[in-house]
PDB file of N, CA and C in Angstrom:
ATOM      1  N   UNK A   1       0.841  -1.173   0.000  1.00  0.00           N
ATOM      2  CA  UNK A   1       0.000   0.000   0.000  1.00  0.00           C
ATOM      3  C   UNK A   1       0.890   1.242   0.000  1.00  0.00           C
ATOM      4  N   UNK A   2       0.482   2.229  -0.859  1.00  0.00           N
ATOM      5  CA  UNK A   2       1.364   3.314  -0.914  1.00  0.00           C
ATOM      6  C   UNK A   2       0.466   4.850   0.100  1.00  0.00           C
ATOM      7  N   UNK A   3       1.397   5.393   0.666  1.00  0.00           N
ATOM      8  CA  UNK A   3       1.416   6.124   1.162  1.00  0.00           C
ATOM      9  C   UNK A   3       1.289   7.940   0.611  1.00  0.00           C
ATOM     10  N   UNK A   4       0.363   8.568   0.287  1.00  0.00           N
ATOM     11  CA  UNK A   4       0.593   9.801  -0.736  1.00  0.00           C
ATOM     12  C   UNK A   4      -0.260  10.535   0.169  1.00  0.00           C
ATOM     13  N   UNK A   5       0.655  12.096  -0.287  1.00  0.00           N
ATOM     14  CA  UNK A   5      -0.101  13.110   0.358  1.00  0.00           C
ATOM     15  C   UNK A   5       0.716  14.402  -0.345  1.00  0.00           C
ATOM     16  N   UNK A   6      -0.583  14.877  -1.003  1.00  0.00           N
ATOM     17  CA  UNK A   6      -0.669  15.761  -1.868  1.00  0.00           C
ATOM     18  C   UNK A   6       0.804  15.608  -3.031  1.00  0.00           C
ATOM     19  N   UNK A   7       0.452  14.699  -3.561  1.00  0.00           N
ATOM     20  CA  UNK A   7       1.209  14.181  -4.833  1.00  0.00           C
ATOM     21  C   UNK A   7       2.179  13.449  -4.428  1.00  0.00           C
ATOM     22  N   UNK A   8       3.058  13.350  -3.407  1.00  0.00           N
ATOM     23  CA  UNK A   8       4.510  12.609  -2.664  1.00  0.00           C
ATOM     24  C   UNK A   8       4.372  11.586  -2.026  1.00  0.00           C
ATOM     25  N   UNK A   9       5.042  10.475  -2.460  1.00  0.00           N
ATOM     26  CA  UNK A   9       5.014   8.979  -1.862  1.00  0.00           C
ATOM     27  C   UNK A   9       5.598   9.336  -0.542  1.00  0.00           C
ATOM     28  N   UNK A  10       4.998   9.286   0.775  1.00  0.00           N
ATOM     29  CA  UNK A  10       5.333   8.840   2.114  1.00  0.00           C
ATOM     30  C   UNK A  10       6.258   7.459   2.246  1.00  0.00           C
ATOM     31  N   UNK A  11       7.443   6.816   2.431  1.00  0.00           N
ATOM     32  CA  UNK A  11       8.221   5.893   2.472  1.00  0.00           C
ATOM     33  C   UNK A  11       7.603   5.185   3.674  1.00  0.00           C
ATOM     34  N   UNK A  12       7.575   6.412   4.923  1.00  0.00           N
ATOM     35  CA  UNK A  12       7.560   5.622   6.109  1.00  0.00           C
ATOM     36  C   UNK A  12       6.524   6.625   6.995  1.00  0.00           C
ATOM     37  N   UNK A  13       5.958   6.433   7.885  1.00  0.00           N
ATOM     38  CA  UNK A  13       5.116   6.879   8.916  1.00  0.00           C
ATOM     39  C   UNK A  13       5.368   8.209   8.911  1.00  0.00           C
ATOM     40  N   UNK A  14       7.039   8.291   9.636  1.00  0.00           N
ATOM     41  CA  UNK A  14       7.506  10.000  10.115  1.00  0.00           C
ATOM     42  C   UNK A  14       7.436  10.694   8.511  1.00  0.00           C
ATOM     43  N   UNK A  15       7.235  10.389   7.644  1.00  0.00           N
ATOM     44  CA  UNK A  15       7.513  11.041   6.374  1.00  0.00           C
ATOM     45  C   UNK A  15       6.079  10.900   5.889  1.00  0.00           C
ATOM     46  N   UNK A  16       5.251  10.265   6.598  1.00  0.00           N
ATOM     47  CA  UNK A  16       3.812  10.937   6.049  1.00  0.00           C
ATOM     48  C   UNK A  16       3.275  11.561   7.022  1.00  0.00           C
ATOM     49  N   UNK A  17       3.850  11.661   7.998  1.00  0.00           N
ATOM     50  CA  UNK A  17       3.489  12.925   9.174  1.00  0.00           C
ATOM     51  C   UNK A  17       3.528  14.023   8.766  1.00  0.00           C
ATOM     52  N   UNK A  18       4.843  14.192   8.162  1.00  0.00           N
ATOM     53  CA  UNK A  18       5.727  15.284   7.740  1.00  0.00           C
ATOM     54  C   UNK A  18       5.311  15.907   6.635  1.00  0.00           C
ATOM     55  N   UNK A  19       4.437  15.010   5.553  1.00  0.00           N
ATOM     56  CA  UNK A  19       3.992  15.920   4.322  1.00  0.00           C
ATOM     57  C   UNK A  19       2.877  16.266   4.769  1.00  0.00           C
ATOM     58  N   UNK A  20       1.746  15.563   5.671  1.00  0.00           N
ATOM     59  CA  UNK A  20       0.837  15.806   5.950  1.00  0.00           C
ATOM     60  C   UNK A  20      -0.151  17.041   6.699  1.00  0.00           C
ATOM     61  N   UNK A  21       1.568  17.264   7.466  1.00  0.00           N
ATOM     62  CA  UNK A  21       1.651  18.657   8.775  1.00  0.00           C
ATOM     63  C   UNK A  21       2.085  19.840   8.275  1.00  0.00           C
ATOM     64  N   UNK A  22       3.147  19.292   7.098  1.00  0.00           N
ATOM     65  CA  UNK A  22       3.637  20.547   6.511  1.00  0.00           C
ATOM     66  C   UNK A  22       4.832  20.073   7.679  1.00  0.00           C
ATOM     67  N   UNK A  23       5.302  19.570   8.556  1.00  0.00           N
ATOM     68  CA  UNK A  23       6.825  19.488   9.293  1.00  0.00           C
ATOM     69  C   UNK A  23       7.097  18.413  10.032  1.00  0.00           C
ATOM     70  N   UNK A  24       8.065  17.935  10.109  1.00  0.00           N
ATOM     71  CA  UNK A  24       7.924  17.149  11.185  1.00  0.00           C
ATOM     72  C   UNK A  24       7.940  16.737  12.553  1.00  0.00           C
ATOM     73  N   UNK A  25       7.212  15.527  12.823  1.00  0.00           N
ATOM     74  CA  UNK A  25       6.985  15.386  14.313  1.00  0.00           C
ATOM     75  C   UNK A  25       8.014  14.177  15.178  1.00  0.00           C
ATOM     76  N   UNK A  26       8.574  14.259  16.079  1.00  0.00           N
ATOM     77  CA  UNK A  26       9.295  13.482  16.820  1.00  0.00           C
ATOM     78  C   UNK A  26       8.749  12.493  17.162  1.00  0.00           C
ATOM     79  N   UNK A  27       8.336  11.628  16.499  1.00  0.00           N
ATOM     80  CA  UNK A  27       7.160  10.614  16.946  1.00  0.00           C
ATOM     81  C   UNK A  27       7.240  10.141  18.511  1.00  0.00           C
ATOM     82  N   UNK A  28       9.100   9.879  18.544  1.00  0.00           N
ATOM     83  CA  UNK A  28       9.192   8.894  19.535  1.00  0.00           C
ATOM     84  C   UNK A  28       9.132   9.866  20.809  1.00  0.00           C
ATOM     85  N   UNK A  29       9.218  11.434  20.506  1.00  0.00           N
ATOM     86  CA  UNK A  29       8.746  12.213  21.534  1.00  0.00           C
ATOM     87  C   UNK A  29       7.488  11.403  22.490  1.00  0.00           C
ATOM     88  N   UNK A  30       6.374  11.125  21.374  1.00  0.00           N
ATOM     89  CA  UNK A  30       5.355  11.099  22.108  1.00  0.00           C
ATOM     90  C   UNK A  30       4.793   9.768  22.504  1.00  0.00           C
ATOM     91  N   UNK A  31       5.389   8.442  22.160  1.00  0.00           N
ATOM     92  CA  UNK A  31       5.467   7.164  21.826  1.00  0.00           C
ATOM     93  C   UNK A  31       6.393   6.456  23.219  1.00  0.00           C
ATOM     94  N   UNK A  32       7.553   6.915  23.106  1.00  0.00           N
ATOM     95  CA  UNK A  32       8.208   6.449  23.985  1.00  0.00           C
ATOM     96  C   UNK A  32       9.524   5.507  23.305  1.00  0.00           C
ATOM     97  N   UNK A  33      10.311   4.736  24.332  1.00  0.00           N
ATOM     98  CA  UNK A  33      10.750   3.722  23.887  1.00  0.00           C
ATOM     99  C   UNK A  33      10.700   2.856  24.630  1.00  0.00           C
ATOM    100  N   UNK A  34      10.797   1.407  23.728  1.00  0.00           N
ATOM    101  CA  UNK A  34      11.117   0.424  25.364  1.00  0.00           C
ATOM    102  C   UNK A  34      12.248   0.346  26.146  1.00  0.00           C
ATOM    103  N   UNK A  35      13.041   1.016  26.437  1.00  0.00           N
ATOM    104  CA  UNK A  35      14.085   1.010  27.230  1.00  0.00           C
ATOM    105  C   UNK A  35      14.129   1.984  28.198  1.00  0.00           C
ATOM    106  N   UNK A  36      13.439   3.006  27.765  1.00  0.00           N
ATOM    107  CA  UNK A  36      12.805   3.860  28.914  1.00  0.00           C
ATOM    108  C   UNK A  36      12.870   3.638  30.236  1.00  0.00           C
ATOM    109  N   UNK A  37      13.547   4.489  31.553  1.00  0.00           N
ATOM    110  CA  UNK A  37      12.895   4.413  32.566  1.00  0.00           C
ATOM    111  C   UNK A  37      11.940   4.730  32.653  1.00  0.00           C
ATOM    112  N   UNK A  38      11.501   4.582  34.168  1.00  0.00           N
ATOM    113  CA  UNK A  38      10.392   5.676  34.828  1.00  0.00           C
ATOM    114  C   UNK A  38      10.738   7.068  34.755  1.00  0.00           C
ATOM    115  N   UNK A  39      11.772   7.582  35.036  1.00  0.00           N
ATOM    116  CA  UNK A  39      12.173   8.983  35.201  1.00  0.00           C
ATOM    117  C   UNK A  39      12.127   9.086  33.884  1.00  0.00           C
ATOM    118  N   UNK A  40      12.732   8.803  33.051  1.00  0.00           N
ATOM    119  CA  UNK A  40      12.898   9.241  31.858  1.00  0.00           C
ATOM    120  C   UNK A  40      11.294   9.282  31.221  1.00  0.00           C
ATOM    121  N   UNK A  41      10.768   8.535  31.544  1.00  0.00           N
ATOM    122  CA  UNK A  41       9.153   8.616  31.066  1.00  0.00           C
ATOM    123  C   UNK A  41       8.558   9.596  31.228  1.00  0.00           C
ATOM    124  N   UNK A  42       8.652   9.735  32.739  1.00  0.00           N
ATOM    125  CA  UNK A  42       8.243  11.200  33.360  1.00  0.00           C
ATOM    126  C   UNK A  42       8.328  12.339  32.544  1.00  0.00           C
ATOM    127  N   UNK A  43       9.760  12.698  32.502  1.00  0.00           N
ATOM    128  CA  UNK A  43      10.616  13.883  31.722  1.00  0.00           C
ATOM    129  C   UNK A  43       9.752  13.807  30.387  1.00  0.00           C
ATOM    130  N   UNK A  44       9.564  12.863  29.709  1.00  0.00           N
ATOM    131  CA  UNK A  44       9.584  12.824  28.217  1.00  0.00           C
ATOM    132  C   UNK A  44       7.642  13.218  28.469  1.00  0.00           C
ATOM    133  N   UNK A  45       6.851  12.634  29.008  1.00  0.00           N
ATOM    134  CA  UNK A  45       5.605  13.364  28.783  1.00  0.00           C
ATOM    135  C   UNK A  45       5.291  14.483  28.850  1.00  0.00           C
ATOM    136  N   UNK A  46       6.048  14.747  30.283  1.00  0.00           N
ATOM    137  CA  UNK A  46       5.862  16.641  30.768  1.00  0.00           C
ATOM    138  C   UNK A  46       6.468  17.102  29.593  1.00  0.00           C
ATOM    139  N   UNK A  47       7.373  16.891  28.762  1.00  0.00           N
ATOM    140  CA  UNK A  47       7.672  17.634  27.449  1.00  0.00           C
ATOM    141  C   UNK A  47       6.740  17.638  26.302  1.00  0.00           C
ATOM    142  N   UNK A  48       6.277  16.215  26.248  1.00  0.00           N
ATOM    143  CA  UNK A  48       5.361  15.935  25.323  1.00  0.00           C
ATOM    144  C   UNK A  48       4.279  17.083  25.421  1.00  0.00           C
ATOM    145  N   UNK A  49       3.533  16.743  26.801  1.00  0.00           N
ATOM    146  CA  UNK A  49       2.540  17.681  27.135  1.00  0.00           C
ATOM    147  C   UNK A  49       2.357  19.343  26.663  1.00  0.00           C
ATOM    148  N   UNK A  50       3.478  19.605  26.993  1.00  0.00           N
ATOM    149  CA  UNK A  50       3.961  21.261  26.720  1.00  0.00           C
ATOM    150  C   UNK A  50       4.076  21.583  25.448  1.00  0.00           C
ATOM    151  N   UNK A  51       4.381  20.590  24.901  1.00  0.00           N
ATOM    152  CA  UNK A  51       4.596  20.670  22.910  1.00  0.00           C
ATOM    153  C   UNK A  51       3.154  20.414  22.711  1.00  0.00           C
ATOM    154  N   UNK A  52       2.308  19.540  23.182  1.00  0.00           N
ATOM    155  CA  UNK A  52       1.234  19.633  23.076  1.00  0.00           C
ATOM    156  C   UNK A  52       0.040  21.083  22.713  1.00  0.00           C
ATOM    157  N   UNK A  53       0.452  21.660  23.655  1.00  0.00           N
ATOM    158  CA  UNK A  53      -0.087  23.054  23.605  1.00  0.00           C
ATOM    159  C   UNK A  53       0.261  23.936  22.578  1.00  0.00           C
ATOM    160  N   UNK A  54       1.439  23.445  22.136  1.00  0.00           N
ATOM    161  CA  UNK A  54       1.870  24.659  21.121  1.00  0.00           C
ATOM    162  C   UNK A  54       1.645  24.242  19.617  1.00  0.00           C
ATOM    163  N   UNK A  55       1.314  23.060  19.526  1.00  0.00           N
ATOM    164  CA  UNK A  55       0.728  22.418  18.108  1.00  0.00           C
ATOM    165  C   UNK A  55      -0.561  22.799  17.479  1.00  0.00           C
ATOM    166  N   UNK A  56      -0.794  23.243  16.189  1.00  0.00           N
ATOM    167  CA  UNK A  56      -1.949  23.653  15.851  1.00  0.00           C
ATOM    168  C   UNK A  56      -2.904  22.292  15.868  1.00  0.00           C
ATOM    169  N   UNK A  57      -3.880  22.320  15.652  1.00  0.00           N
ATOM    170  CA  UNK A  57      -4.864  21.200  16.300  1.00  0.00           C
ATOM    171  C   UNK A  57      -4.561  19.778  15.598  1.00  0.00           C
ATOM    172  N   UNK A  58      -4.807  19.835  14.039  1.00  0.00           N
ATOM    173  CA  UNK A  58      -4.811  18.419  13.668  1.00  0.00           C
ATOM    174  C   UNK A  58      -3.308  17.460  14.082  1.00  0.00           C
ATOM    175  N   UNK A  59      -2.280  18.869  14.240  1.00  0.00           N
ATOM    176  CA  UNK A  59      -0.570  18.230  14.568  1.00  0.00           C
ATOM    177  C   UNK A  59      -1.229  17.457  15.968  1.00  0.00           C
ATOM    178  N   UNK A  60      -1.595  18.072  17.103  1.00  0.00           N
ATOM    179  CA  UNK A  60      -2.199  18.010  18.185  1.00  0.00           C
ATOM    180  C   UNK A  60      -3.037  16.604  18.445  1.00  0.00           C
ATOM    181  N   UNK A  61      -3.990  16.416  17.759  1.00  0.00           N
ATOM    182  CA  UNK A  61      -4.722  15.463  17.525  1.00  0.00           C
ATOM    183  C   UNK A  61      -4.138  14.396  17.036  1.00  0.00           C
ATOM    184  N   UNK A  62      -3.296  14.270  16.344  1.00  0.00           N
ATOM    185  CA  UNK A  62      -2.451  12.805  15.567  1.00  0.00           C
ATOM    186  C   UNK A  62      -1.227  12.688  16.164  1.00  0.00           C
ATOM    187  N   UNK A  63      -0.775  13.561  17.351  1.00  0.00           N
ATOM    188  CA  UNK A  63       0.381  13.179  18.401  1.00  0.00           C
ATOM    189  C   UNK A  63      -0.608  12.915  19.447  1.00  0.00           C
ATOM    190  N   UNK A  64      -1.433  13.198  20.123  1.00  0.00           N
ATOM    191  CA  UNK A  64      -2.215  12.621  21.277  1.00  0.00           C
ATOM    192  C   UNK A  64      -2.695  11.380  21.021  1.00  0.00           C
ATOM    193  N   UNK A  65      -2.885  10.994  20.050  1.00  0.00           N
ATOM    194  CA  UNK A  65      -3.347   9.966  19.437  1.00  0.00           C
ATOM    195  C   UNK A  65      -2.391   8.556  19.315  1.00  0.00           C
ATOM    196  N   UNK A  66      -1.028   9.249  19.364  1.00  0.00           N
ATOM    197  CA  UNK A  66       0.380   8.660  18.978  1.00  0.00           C
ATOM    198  C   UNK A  66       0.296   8.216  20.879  1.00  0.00           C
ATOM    199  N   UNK A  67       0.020   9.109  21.703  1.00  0.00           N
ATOM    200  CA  UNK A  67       0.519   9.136  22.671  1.00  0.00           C
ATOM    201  C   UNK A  67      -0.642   7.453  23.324  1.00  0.00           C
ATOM    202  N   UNK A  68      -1.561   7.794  23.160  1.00  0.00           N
ATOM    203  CA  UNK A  68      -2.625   6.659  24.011  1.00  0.00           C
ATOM    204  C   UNK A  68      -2.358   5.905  22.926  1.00  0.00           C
ATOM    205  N   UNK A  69      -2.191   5.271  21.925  1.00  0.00           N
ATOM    206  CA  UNK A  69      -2.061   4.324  21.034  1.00  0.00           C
ATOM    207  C   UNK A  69      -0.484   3.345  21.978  1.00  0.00           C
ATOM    208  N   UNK A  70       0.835   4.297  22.304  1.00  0.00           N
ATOM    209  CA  UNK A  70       2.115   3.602  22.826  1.00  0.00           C
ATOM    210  C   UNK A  70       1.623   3.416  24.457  1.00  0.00           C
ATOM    211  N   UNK A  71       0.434   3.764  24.686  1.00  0.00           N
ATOM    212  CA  UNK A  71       0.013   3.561  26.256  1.00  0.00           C
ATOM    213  C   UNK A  71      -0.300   2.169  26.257  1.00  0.00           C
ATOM    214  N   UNK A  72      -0.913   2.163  25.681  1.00  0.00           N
ATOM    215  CA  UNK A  72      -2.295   0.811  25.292  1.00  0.00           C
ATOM    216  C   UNK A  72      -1.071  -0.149  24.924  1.00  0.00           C
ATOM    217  N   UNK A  73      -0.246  -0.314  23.779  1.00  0.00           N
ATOM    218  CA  UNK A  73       0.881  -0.920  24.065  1.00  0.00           C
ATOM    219  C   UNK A  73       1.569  -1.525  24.898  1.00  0.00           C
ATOM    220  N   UNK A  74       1.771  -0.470  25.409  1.00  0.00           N
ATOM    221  CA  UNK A  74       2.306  -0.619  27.007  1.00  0.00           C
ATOM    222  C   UNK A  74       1.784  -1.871  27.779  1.00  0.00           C
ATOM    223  N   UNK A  75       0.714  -1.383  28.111  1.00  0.00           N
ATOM    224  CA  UNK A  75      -0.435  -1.884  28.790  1.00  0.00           C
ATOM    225  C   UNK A  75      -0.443  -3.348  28.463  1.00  0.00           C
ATOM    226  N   UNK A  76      -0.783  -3.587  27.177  1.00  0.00           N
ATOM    227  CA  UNK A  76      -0.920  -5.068  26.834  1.00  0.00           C
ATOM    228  C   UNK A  76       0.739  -6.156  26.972  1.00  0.00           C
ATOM    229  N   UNK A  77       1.362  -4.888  26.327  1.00  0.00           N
ATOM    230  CA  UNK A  77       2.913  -5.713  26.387  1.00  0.00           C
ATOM    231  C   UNK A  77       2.651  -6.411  27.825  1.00  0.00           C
ATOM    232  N   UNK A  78       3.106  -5.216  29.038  1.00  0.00           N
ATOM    233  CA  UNK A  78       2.953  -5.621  30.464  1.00  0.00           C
ATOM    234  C   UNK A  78       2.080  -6.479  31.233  1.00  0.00           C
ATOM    235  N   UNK A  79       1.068  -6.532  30.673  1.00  0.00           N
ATOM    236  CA  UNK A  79      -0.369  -7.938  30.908  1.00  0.00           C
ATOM    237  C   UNK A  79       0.458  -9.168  30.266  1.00  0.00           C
ATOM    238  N   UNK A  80       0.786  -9.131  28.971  1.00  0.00           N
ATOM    239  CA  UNK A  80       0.870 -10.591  28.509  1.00  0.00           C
ATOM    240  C   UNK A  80       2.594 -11.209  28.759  1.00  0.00           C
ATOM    241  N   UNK A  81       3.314 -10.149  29.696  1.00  0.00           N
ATOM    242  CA  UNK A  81       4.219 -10.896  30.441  1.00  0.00           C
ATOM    243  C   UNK A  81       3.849 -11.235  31.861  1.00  0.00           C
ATOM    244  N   UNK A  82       2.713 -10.821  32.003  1.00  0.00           N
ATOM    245  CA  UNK A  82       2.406 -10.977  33.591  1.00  0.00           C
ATOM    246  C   UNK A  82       1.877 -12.606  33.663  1.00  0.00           C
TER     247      UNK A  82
END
């Protein structure tokens, strides 16, 4: 399946963010990683959060979206090792 937005093949996710927004977004800003601490988790939302505010809405809406999508992740990863 190909990826297009407004005439330009998207390769990968961050690059159809990026034509889509007009710039790009730090995905893993808002995603996380698995190697993550706790502290570091911490740090990285309260940033997330604050960038949050300063995003015009649809940027806003498809990173919050990014954000409970790597929660839920989370979530299940951590259940199905339990």
């Amino acid at each position: 399946m190909k990826l297009i937005v407004a005439g330009q093949d998207a390769a990968t996710p961050d690059e159809f963010a990026e034509l889509a927004f007009g710039f790009g977004l730090d995905a893993e800003l808002f995603t996380g990683s698995e190697t993550e601490t706790a502290e570091e988790r911490r740090v990285r939302l309260d940033a997330a959060r604050d960038i949050l505010r300063d995003l015009d809405p649809p940027a806003a809406r498809f990173a919050s979206a990014l954000m409970r999508t790597a929660e839920r992740r989370r979530v299940q990863t951590w259940r199905a090792a339990a």
